[in-house]
Protein backbone atom coordinates (compact mmCIF):
# COMPACT_ATOMS: atom_id res chain seq x y z
CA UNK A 1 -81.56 80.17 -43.26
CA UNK A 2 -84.27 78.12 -41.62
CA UNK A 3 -81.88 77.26 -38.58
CA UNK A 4 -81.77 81.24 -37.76
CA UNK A 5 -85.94 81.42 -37.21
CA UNK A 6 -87.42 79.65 -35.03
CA UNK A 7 -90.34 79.36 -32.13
CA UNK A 8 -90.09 77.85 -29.00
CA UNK A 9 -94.03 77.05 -27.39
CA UNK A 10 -94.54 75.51 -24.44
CA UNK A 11 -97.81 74.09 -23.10
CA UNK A 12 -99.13 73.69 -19.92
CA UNK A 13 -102.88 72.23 -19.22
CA UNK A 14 -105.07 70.69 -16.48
CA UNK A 15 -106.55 67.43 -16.35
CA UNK A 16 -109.56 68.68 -16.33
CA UNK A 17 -112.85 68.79 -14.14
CA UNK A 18 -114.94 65.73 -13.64
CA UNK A 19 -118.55 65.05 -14.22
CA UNK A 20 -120.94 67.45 -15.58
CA UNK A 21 -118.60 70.34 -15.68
CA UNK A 22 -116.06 68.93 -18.03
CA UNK A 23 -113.53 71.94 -18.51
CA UNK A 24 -109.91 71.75 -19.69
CA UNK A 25 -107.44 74.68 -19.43
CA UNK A 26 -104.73 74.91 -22.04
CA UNK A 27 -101.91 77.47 -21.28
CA UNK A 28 -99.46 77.71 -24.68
CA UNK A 29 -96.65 80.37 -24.12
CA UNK A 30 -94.32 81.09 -26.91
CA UNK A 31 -91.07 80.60 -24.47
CA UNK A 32 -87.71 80.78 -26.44
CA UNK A 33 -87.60 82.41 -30.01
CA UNK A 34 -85.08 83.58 -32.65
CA UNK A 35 -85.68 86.27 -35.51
CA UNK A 36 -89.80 85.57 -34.82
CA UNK A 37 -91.65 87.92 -32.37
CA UNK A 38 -92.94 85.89 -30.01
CA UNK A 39 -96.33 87.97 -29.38
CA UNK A 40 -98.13 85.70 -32.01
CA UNK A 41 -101.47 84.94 -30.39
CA UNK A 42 -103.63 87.81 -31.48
CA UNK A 43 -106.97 88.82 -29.69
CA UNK A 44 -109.74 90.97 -30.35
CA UNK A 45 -110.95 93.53 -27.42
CA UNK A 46 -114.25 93.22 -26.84
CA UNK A 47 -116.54 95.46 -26.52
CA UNK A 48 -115.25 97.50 -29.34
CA UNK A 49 -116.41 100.87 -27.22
CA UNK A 50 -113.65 102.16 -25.14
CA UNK A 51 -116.33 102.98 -22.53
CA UNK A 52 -117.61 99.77 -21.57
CA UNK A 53 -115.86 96.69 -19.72
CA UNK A 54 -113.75 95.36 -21.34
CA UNK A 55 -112.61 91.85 -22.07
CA UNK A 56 -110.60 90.15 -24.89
CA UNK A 57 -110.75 86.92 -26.72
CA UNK A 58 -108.36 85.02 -28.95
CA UNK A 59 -109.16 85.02 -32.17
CA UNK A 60 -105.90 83.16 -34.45
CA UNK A 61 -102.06 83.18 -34.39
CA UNK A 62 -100.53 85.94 -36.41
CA UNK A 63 -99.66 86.18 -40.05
CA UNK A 64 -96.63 87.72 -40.82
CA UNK A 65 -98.32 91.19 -41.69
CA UNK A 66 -100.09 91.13 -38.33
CA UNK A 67 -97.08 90.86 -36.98
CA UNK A 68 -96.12 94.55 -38.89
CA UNK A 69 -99.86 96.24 -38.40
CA UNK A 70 -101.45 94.65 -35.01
CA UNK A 71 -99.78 96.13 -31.62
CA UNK A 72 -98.19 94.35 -28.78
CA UNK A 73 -100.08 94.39 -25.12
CA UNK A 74 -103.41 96.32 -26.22
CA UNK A 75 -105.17 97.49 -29.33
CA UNK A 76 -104.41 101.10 -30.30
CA UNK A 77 -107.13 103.31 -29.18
CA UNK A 78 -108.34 105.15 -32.21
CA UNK A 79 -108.33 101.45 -34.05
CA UNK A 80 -111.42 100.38 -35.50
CA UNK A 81 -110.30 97.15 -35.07
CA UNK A 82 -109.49 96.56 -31.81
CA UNK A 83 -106.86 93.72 -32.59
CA UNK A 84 -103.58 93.17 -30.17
CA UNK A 85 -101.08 90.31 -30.17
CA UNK A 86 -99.75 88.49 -26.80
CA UNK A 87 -96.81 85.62 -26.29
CA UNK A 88 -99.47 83.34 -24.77
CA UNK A 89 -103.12 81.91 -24.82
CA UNK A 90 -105.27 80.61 -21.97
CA UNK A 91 -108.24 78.25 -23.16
CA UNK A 92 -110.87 76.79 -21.41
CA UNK A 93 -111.98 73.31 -23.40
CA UNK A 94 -114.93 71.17 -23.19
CA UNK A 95 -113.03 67.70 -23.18
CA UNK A 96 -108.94 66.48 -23.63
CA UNK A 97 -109.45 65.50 -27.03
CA UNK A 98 -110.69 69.17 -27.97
CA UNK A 99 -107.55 70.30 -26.02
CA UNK A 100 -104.76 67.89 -28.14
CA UNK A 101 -106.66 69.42 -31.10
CA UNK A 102 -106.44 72.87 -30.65
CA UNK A 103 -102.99 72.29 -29.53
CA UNK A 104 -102.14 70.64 -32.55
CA UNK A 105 -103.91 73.63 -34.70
CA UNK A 106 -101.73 76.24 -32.73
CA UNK A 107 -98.41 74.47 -33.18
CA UNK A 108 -99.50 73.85 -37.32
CA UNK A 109 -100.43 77.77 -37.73
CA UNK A 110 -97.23 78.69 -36.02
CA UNK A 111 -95.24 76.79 -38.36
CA UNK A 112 -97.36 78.22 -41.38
CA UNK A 113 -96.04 81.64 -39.86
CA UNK A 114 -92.52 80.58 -39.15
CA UNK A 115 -92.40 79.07 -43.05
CA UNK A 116 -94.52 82.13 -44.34
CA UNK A 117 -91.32 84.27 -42.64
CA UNK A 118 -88.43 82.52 -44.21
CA UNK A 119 -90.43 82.67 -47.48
CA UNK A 120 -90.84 86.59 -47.48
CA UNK A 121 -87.30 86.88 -46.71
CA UNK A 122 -86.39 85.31 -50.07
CA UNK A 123 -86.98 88.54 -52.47
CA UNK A 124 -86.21 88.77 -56.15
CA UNK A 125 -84.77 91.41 -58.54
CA UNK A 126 -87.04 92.27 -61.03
CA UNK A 127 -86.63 94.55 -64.56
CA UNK A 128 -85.91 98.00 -62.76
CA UNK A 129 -88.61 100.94 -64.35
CA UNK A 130 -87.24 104.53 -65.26
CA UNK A 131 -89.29 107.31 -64.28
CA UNK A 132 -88.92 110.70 -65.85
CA UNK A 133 -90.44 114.21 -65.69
CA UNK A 134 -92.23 114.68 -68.62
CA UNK A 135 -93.28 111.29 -69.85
């Protein structure tokens, strides 16, 4: 079963900015995918008000129930939590070896969430319960 889920992310980064300014950009797109939605990178809206500017951060790669409760593209607009899942991430780094690391974090999460997957898919019978009127 493990050959019919799988995640496909591709990275893309700079080399970064010399001197004082030291910035490196890490692009990771989730690019090919089978039986795992690739919107897996979930960010939180900020500001929460729907008023103000807004702007969004990433906060962690999905679990499999915030794949089921947190929407695609934007958070819903009554949500107190103002959570929404994309298919990519851009980062801004202070150095290359921060970069390698959060890449490294991102690809070990996903595979938590791929494994987490196949493992819910496994289910169990248990002892079926009777329920009656009148007990």
């Amino acid at each position: 079963m493990a050959d019919d889920r799988w995640l496909t992310l591709t990275p893309q980064y700079s080399d970064g900015t010399p001197h004082l300014h030291m910035a490196y950009r890490l692009v990771v797109t989730a690019t090919a995918h089978e039986n795992v939605d690739p919107a897996i990178f979930v960010y939180l809206q900020l500001p929460p008000e729907a008023e103000a500017a807004q702007s969004a951060r990433f906060d962690h790669i999905a679990s499999p129930s915030d794949l089921e409760d947190i929407p695609v593209g934007a958070p819903l607009p009554d949500a107190t939590e103002r959570f929404f899942r994309l298919d990519s991430v851009d980062l801004v780094l202070r150095s290359a070896d921060e970069r390698a690391e959060v890449w490294d974090d991102i690809v070990a999460d996903a595979r938590l969430l791929v494994q987490a997957l196949e493992n819910i898919d496994v289910v169990v019978a248990d002892t079926p319960t009777t329920i009656a009127f009148g007990e």
